[in-house]
Protein backbone atom coordinates (compact mmCIF):
# COMPACT_ATOMS: atom_id res chain seq x y z
CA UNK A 1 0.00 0.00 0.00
CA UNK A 2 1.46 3.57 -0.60
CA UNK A 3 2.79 5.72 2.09
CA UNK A 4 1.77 9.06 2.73
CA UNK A 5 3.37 12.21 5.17
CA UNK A 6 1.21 14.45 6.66
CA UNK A 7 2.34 17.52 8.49
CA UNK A 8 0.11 19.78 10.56
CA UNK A 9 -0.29 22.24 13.30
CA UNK A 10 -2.75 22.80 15.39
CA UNK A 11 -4.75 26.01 16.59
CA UNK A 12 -3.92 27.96 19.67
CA UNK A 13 -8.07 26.59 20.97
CA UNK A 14 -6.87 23.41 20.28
CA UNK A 15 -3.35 23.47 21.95
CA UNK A 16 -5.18 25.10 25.05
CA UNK A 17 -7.84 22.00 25.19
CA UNK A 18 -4.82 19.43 24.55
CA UNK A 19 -3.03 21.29 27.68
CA UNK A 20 -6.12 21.17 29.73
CA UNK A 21 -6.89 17.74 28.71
CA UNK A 22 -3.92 16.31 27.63
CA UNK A 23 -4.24 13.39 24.89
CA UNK A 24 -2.52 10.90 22.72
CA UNK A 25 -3.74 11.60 19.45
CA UNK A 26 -2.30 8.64 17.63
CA UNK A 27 -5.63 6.45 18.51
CA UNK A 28 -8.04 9.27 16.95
CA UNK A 29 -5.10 9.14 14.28
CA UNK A 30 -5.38 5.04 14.24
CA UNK A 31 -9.02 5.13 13.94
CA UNK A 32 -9.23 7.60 10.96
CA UNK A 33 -7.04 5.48 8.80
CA UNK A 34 -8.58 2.23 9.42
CA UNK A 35 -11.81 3.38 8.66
CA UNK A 36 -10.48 3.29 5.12
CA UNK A 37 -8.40 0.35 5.88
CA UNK A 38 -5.36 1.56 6.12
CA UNK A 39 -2.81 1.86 9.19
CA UNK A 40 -0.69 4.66 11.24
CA UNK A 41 2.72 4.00 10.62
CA UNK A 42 3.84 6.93 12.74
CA UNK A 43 3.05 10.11 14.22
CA UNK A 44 5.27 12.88 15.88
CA UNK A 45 5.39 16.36 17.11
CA UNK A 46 7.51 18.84 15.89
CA UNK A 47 9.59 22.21 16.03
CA UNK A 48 9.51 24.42 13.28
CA UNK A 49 6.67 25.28 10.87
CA UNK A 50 4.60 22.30 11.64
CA UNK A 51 3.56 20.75 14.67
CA UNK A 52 3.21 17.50 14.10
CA UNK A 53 4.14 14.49 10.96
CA UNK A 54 1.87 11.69 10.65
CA UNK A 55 2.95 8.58 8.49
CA UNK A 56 0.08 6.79 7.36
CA UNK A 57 -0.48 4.00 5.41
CA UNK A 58 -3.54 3.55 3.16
CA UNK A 59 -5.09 1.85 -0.09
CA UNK A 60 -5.11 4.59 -2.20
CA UNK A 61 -5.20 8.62 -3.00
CA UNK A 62 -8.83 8.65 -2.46
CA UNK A 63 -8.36 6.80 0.59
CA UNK A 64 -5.95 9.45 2.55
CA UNK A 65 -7.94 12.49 0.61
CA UNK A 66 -11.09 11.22 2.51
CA UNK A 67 -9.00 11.18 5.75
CA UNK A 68 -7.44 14.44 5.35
CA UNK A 69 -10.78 16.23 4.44
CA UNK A 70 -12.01 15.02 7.39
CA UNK A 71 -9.51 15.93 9.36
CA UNK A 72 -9.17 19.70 7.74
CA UNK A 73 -12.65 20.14 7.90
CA UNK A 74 -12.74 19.32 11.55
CA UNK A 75 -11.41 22.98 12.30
CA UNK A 76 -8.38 21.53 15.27
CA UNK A 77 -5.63 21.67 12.76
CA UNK A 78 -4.23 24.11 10.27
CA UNK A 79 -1.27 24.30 7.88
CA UNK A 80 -2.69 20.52 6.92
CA UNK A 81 -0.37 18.94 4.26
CA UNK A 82 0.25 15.59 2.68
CA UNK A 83 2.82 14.14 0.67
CA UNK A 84 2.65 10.89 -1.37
CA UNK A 85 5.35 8.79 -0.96
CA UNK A 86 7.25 6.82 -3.81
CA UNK A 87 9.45 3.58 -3.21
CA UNK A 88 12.82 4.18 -4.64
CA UNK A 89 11.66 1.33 -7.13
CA UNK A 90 8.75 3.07 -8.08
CA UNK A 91 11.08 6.38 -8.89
CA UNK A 92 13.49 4.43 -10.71
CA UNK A 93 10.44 3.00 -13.04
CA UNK A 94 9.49 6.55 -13.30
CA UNK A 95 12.55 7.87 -14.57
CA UNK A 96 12.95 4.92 -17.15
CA UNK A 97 9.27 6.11 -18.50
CA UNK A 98 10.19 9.53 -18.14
CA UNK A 99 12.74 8.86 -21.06
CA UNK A 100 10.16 8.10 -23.63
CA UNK A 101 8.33 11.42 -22.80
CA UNK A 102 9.01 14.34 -25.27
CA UNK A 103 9.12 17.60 -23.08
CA UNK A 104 8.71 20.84 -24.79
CA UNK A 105 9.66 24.17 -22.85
CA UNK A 106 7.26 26.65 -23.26
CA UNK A 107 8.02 29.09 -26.02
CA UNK A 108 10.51 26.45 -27.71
């Protein structure tokens, strides 16, 4: 199954209910996945311009789209991206059928 990275951050409200109430988010995390069958390979907090990195672990695009919209639309986190993941096999595959493409620079 492909991987995909997700960094986020959360709001200041939702920082302030986590420090009132503090939880591990990697079960809500597990359960979002696996409701499209996939799994939580990871999840960390972070310095820097996110706050957290989630590593998940699902079927398909659709699959982690559906999990991230959710998510998003849930209003706790901002700054919400995800990354898709290639296996350095996939990349090499990619870069042999990248030689039978004709690229044209705009204006040539």
């Amino acid at each position: 199954m492909p991987l995909y990275l997700t960094r986020f951050s959360y709001t200041p409200e939702t920082w302030a209910r986590l420090i009132a109430n503090p939880e591990d988010r990697r079960k809500a995390a597990t359960e979002y996945v696996e409701s499209v069958g996939g799994t939580l390979q990871g999840f960390w907090y972070a310095f820097g311009s996110h706050d957290g990195v989630t590593l998940w672990e699902a079927p398909d695009d659709v699959s982690i789209a559906a999990v991230v919209l959710a998510i998003g639309s849930g209003g706790a986190v901002t700054n919400l991206e995800t990354t898709v993941l290639m296996t350095v096999e996939d990349t090499m595959e990619a870069m042999r059928t990248a030689q039978r493409v004709t690229y044209r620079p705009p204006g040539a």
